[in-house]
PDB file of N, CA and C in Angstrom:
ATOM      1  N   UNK A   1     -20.703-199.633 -64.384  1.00  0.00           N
ATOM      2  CA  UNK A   1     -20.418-198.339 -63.843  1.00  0.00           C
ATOM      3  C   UNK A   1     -18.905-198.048 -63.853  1.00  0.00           C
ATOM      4  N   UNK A   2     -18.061-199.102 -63.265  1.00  0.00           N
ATOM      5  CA  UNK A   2     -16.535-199.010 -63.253  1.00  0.00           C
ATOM      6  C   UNK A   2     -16.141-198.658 -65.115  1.00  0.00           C
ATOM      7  N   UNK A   3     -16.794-199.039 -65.947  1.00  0.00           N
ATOM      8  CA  UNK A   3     -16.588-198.772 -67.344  1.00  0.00           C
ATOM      9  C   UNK A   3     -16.714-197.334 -67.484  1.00  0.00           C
ATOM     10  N   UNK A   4     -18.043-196.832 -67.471  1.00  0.00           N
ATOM     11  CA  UNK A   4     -18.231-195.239 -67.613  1.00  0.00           C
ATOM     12  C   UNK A   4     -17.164-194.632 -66.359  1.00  0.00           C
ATOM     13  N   UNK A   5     -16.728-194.855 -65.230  1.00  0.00           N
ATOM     14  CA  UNK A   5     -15.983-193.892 -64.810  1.00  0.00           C
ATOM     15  C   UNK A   5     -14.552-193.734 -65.771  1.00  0.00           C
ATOM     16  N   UNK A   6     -14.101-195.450 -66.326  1.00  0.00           N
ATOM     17  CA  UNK A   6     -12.672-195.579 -66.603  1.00  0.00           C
ATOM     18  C   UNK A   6     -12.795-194.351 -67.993  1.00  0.00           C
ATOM     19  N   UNK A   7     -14.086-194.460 -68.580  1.00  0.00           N
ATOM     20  CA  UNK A   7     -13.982-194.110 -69.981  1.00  0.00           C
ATOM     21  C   UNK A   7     -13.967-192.472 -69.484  1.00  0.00           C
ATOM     22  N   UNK A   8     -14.198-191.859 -68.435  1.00  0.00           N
ATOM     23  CA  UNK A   8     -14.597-190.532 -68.583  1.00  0.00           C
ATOM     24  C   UNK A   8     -13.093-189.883 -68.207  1.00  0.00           C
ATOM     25  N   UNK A   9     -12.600-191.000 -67.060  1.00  0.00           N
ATOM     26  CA  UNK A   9     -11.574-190.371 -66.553  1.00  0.00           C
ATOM     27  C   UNK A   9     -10.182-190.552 -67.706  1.00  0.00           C
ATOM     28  N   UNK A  10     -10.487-191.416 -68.883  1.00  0.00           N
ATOM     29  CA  UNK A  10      -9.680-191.453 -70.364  1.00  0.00           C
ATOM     30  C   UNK A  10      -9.676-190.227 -70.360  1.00  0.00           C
ATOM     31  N   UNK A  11     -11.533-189.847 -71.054  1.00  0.00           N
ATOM     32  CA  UNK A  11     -11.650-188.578 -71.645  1.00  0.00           C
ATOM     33  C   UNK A  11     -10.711-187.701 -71.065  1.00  0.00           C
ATOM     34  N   UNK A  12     -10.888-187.288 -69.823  1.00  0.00           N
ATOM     35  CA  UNK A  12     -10.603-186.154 -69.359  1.00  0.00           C
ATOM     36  C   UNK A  12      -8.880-186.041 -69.183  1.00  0.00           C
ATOM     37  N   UNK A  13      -8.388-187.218 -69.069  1.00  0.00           N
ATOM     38  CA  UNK A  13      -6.587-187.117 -69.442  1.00  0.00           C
ATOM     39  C   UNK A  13      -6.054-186.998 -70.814  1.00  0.00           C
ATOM     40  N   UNK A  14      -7.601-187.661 -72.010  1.00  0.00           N
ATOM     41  CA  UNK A  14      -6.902-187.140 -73.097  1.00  0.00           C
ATOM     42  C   UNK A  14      -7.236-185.713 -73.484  1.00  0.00           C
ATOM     43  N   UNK A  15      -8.174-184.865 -72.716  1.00  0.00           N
ATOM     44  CA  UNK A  15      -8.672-183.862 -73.014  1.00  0.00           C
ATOM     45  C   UNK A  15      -6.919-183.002 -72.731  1.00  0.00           C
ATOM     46  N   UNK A  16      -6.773-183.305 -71.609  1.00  0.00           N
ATOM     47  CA  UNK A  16      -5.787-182.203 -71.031  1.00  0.00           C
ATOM     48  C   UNK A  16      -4.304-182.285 -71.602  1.00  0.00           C
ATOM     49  N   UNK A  17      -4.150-183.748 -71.493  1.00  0.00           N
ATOM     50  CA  UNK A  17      -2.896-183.962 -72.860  1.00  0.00           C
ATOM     51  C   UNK A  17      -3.003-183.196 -73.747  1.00  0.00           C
ATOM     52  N   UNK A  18      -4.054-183.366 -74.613  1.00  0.00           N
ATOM     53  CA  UNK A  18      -3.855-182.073 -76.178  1.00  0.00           C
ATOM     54  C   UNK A  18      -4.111-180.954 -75.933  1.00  0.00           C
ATOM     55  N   UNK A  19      -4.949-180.433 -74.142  1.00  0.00           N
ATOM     56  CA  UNK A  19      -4.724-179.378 -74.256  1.00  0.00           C
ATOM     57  C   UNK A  19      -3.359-179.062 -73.939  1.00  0.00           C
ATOM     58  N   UNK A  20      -2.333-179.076 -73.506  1.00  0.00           N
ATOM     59  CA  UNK A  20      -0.703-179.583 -73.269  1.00  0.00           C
ATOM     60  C   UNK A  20      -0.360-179.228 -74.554  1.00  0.00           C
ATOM     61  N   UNK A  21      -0.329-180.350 -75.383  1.00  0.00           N
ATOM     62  CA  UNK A  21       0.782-180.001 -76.631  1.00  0.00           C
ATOM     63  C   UNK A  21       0.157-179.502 -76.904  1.00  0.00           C
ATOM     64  N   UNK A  22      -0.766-178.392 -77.325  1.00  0.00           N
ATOM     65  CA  UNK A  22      -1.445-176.636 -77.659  1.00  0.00           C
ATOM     66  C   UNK A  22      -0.795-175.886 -77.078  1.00  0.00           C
ATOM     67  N   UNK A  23      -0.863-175.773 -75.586  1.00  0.00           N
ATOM     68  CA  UNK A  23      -0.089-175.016 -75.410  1.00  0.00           C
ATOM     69  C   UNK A  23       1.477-174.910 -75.425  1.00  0.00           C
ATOM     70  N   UNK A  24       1.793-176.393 -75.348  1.00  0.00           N
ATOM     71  CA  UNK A  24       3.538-176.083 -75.614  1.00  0.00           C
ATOM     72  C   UNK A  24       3.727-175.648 -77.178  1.00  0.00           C
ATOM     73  N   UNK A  25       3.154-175.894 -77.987  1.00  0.00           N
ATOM     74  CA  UNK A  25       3.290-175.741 -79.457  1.00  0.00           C
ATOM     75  C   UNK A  25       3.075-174.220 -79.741  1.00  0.00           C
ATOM     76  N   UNK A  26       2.386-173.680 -79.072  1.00  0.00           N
ATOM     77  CA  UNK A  26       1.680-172.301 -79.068  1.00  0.00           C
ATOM     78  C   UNK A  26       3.186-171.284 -78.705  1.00  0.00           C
ATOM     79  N   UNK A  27       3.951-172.145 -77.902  1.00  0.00           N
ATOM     80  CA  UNK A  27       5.153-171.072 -76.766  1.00  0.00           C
ATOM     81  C   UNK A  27       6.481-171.212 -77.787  1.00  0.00           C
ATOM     82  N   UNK A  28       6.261-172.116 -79.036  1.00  0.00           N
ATOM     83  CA  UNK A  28       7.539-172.342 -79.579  1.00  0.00           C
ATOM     84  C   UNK A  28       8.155-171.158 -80.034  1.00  0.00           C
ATOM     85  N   UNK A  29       9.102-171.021 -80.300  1.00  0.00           N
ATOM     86  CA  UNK A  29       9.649-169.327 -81.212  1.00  0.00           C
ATOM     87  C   UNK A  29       9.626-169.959 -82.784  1.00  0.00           C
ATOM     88  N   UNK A  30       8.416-168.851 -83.139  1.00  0.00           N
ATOM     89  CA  UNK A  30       8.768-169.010 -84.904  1.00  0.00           C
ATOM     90  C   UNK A  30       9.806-169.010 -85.443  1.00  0.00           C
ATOM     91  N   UNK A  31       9.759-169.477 -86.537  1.00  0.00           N
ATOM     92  CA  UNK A  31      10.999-169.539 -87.190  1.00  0.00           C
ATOM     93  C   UNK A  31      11.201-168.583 -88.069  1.00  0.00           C
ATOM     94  N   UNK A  32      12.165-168.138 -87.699  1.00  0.00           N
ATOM     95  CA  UNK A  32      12.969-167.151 -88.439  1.00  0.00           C
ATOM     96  C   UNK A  32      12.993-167.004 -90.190  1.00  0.00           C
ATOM     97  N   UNK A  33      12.786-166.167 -91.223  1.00  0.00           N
ATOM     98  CA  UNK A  33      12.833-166.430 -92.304  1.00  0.00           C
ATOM     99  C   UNK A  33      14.221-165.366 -92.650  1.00  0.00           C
ATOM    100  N   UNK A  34      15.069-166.352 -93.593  1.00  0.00           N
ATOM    101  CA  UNK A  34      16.547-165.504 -94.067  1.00  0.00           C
ATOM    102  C   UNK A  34      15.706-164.453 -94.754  1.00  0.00           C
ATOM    103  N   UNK A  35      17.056-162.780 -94.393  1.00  0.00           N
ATOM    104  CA  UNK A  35      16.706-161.922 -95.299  1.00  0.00           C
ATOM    105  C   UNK A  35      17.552-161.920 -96.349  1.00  0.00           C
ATOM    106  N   UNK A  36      17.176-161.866 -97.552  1.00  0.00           N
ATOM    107  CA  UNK A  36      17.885-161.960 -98.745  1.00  0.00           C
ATOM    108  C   UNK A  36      18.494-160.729 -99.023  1.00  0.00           C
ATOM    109  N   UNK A  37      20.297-160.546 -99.419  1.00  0.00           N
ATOM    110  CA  UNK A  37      21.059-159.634 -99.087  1.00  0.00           C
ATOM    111  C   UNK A  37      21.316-159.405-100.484  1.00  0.00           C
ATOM    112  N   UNK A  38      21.075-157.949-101.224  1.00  0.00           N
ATOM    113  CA  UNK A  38      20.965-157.700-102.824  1.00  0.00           C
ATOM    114  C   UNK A  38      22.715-158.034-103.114  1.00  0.00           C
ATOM    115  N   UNK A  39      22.914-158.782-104.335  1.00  0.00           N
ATOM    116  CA  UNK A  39      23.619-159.707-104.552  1.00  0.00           C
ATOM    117  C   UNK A  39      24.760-158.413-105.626  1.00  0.00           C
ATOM    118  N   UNK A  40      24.154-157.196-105.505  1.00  0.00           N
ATOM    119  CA  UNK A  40      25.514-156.368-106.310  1.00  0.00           C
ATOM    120  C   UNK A  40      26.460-155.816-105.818  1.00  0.00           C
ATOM    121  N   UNK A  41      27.368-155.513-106.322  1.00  0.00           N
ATOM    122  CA  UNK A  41      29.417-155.533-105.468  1.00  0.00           C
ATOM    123  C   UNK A  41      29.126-154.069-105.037  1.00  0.00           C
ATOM    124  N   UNK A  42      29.497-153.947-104.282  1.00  0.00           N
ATOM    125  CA  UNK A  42      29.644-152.008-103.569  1.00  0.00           C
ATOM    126  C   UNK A  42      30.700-151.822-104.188  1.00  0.00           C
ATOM    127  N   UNK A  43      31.279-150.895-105.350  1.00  0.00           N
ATOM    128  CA  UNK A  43      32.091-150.215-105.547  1.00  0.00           C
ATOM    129  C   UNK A  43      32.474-148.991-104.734  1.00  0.00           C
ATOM    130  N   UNK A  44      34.071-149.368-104.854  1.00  0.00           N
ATOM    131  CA  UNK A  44      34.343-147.872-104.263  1.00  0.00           C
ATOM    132  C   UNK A  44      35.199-147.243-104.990  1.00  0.00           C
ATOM    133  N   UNK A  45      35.138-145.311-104.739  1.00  0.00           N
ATOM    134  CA  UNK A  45      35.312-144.472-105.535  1.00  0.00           C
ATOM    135  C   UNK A  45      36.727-144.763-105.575  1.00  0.00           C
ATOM    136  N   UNK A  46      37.663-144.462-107.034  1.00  0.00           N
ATOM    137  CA  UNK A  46      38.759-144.825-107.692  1.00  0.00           C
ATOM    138  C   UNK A  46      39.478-143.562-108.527  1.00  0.00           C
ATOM    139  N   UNK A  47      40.617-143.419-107.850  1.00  0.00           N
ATOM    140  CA  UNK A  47      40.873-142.447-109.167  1.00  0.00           C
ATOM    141  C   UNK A  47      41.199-142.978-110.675  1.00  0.00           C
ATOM    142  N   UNK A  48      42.155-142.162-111.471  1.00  0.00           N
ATOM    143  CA  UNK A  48      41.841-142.358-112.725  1.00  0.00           C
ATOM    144  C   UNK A  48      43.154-143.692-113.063  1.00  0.00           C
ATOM    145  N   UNK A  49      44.119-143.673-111.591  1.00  0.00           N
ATOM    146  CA  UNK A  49      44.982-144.192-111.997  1.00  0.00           C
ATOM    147  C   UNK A  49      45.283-145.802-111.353  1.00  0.00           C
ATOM    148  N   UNK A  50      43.538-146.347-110.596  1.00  0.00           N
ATOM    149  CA  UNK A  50      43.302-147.136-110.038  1.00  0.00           C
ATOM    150  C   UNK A  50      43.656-147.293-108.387  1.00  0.00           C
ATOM    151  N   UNK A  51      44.177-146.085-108.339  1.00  0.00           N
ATOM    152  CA  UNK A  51      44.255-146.182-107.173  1.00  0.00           C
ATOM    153  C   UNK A  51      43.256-145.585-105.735  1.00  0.00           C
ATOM    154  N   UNK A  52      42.680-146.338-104.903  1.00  0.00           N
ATOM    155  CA  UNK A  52      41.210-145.440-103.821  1.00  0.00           C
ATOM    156  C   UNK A  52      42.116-144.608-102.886  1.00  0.00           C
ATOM    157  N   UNK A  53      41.182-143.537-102.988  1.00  0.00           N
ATOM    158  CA  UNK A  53      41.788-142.509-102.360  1.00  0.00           C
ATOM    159  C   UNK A  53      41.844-142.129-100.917  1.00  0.00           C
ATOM    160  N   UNK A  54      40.744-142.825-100.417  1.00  0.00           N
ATOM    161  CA  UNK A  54      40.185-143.384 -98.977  1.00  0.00           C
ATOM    162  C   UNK A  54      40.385-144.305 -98.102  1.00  0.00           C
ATOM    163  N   UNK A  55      41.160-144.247 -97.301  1.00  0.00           N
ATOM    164  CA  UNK A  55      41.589-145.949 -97.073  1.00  0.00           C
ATOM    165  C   UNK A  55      41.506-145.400 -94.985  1.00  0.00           C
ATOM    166  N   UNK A  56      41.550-146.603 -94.534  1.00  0.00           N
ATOM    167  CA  UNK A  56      41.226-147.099 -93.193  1.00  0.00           C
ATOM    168  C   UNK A  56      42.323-148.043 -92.846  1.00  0.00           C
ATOM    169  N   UNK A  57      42.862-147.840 -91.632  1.00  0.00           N
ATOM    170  CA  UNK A  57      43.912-148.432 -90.978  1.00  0.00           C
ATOM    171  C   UNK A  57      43.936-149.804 -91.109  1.00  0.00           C
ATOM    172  N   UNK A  58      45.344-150.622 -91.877  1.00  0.00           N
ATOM    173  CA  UNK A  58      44.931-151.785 -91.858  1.00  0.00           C
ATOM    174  C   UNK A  58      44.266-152.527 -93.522  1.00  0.00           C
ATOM    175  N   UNK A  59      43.978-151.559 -94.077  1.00  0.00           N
ATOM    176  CA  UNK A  59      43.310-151.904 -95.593  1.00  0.00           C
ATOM    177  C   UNK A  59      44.380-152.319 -96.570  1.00  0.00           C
ATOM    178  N   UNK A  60      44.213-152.822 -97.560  1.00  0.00           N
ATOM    179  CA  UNK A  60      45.599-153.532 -98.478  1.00  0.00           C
ATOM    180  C   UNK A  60      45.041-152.434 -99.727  1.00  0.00           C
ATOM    181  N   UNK A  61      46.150-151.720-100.289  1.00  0.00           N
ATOM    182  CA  UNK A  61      45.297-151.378-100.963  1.00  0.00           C
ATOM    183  C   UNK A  61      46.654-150.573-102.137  1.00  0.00           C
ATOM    184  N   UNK A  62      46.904-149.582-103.161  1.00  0.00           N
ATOM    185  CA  UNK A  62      47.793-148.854-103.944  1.00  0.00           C
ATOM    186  C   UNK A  62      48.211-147.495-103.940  1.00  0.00           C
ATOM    187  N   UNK A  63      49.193-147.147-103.791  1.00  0.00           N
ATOM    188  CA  UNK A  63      49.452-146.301-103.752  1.00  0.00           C
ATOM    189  C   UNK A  63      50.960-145.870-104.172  1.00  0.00           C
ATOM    190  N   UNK A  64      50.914-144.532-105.428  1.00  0.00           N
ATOM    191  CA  UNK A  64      52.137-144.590-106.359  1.00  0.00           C
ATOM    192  C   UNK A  64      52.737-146.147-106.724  1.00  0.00           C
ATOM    193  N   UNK A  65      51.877-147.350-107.201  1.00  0.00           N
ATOM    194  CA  UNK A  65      52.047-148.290-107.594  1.00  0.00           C
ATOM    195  C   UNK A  65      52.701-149.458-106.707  1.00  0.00           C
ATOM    196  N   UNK A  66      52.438-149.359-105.306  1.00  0.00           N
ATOM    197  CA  UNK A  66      52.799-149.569-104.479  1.00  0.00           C
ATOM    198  C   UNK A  66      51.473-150.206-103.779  1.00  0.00           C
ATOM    199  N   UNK A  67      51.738-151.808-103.885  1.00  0.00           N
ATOM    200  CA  UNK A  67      50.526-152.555-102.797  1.00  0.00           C
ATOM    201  C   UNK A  67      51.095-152.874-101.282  1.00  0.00           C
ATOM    202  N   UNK A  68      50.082-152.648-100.472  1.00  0.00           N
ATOM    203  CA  UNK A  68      50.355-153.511 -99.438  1.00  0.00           C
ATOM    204  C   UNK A  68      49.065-152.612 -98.115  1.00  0.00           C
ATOM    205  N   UNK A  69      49.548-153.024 -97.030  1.00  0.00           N
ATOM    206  CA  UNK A  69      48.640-152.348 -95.911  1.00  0.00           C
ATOM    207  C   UNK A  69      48.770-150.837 -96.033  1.00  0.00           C
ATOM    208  N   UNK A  70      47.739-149.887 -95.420  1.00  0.00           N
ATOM    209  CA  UNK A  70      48.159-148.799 -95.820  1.00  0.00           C
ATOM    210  C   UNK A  70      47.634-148.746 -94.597  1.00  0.00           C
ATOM    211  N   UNK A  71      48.587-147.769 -93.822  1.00  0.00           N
ATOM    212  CA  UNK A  71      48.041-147.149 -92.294  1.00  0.00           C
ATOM    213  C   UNK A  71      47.740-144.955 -92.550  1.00  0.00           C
ATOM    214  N   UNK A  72      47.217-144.445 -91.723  1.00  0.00           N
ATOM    215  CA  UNK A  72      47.401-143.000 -91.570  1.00  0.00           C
ATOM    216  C   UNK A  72      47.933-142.382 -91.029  1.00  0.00           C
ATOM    217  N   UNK A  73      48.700-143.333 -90.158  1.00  0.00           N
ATOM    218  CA  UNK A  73      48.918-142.676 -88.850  1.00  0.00           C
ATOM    219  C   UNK A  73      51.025-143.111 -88.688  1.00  0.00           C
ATOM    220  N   UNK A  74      51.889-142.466 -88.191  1.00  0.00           N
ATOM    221  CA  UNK A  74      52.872-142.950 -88.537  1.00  0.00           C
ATOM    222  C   UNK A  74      52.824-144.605 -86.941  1.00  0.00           C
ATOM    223  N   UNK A  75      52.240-144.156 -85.878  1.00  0.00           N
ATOM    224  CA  UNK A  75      52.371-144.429 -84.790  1.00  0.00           C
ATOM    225  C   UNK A  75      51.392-146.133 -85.137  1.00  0.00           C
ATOM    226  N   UNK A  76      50.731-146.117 -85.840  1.00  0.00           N
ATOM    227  CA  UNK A  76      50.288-147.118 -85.972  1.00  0.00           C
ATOM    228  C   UNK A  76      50.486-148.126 -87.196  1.00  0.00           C
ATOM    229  N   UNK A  77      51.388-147.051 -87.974  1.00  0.00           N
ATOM    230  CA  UNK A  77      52.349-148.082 -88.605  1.00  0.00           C
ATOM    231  C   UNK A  77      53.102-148.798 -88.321  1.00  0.00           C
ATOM    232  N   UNK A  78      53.770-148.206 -87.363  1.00  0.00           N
ATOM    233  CA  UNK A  78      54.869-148.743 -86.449  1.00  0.00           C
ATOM    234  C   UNK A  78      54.145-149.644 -85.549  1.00  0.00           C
ATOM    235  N   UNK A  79      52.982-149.514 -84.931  1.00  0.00           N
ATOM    236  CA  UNK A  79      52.882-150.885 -84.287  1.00  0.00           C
ATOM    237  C   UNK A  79      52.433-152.139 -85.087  1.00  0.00           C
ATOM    238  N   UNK A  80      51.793-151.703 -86.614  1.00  0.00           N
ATOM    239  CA  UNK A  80      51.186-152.800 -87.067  1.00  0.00           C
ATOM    240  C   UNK A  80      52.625-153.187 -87.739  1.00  0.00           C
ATOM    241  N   UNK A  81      53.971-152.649 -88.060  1.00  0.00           N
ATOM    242  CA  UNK A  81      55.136-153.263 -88.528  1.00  0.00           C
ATOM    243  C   UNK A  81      55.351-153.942 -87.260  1.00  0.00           C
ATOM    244  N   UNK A  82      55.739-153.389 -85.851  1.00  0.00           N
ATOM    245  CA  UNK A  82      56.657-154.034 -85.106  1.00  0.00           C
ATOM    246  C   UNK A  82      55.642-155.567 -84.542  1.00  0.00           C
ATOM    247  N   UNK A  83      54.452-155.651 -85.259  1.00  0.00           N
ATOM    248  CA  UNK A  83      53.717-157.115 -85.016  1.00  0.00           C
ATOM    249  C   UNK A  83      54.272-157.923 -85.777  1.00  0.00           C
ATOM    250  N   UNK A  84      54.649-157.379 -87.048  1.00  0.00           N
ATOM    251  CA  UNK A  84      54.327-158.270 -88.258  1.00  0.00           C
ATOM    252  C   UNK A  84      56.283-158.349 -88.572  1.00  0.00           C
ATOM    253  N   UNK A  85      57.230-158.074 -87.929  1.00  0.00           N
ATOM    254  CA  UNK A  85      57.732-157.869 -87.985  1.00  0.00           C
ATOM    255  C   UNK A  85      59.131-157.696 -89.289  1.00  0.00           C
ATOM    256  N   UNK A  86      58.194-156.692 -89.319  1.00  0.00           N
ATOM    257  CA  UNK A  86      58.962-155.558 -90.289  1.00  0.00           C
ATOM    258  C   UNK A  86      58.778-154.565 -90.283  1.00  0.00           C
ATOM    259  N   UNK A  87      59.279-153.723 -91.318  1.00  0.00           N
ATOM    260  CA  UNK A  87      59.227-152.390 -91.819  1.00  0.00           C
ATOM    261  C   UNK A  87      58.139-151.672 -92.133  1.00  0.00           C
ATOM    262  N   UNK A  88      58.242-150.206 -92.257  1.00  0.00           N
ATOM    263  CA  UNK A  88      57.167-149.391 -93.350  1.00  0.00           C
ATOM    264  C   UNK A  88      57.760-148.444 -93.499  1.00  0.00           C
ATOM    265  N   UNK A  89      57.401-147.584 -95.044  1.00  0.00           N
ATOM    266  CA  UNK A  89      57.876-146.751 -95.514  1.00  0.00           C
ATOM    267  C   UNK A  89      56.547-145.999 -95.701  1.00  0.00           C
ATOM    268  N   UNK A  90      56.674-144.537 -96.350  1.00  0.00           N
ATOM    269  CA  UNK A  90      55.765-143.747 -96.492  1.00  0.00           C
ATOM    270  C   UNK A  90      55.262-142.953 -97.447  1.00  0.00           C
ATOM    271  N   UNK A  91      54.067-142.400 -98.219  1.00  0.00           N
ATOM    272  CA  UNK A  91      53.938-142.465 -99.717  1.00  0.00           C
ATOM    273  C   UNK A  91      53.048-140.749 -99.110  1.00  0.00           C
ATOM    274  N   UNK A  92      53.686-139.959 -99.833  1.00  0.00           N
ATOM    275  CA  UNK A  92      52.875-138.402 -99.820  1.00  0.00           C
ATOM    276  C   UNK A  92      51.771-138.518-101.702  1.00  0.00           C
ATOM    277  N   UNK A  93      50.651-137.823-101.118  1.00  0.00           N
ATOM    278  CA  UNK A  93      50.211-137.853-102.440  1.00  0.00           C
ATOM    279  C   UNK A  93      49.821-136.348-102.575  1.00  0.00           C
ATOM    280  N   UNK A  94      49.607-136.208-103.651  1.00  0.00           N
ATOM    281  CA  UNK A  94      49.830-134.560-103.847  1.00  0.00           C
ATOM    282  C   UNK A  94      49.236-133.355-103.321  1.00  0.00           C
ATOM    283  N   UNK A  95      48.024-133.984-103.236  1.00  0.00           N
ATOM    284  CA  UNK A  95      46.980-132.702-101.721  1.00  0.00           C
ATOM    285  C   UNK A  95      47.691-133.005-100.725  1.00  0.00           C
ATOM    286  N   UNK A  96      49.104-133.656-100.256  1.00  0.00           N
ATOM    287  CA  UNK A  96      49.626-132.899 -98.637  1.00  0.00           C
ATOM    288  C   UNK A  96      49.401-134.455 -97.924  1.00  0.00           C
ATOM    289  N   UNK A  97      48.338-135.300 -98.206  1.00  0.00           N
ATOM    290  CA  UNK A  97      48.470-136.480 -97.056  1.00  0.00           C
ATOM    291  C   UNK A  97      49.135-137.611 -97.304  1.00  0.00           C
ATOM    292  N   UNK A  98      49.816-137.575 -95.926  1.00  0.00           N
ATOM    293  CA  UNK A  98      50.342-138.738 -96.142  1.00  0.00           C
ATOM    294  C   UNK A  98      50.315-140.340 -95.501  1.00  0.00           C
ATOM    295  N   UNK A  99      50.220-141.205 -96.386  1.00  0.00           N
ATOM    296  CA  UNK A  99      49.791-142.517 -95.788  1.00  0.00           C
ATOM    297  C   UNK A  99      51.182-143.658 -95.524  1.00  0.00           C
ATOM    298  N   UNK A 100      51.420-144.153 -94.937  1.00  0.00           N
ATOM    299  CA  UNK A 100      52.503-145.653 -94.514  1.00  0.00           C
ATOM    300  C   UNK A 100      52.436-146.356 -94.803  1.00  0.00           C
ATOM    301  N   UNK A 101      52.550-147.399 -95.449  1.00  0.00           N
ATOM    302  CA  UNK A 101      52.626-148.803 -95.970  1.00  0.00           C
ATOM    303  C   UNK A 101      53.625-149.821 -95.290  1.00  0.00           C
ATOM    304  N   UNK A 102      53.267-150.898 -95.389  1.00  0.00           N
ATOM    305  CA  UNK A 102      53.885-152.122 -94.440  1.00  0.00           C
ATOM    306  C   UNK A 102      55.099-152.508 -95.385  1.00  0.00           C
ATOM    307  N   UNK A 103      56.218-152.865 -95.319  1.00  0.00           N
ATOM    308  CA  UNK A 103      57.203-153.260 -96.933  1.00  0.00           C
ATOM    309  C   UNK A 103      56.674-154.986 -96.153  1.00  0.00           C
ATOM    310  N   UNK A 104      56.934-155.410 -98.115  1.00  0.00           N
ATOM    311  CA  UNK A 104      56.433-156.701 -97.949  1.00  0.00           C
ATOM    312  C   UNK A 104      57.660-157.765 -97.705  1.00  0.00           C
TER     313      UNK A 104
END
């Protein structure tokens, strides 16, 4: 008799054990699958003389043959020179705007 209780009261701890790792296995967070990111270059628009006509505070970029940071603003030329400490000068292009550059 002490046999059939030992064997039932097995059963019933191995019953609840696997029910256990079911449920912990059940709560895991799936795993994530990478999204694959299309592998072609974003061009951006260029005039004829290589130089982009669009630029954002901070961008390295040409202008009248002239590389370096290009700011829009005169006020934030001046702070991104007085970090870096130096200069900037300033490049008009022919529609009227004008952009700052960092001297190198």
């Amino acid at each position: 008799m002490r046999i059939l209780i030992s064997l039932v009261v097995a059963f019933i701890v191995a019953m609840f054990s696997l029910t256990m790792t079911g449920v912990l296995a059940a709560e895991e967070d799936p795993v994530d699958t990478p999204i694959e990111t299309p592998e072609e270059p974003i061009e951006a628009p260029e005039e004829s003389d290589g130089e982009n006509p669009e630029f954002e505070d901070g961008d390295t970029g040409i202008i009248d043959g002239c590389e370096g940071e290009i700011y829009s603003t005169h006020e934030a030329a001046a702070a991104a020179a007085a970090a870096k400490g130096t200069e900037f000068h300033e490049h008009q292009k022919e529609d009227g705007t004008i952009y700052y550059m960092l001297n190198e």
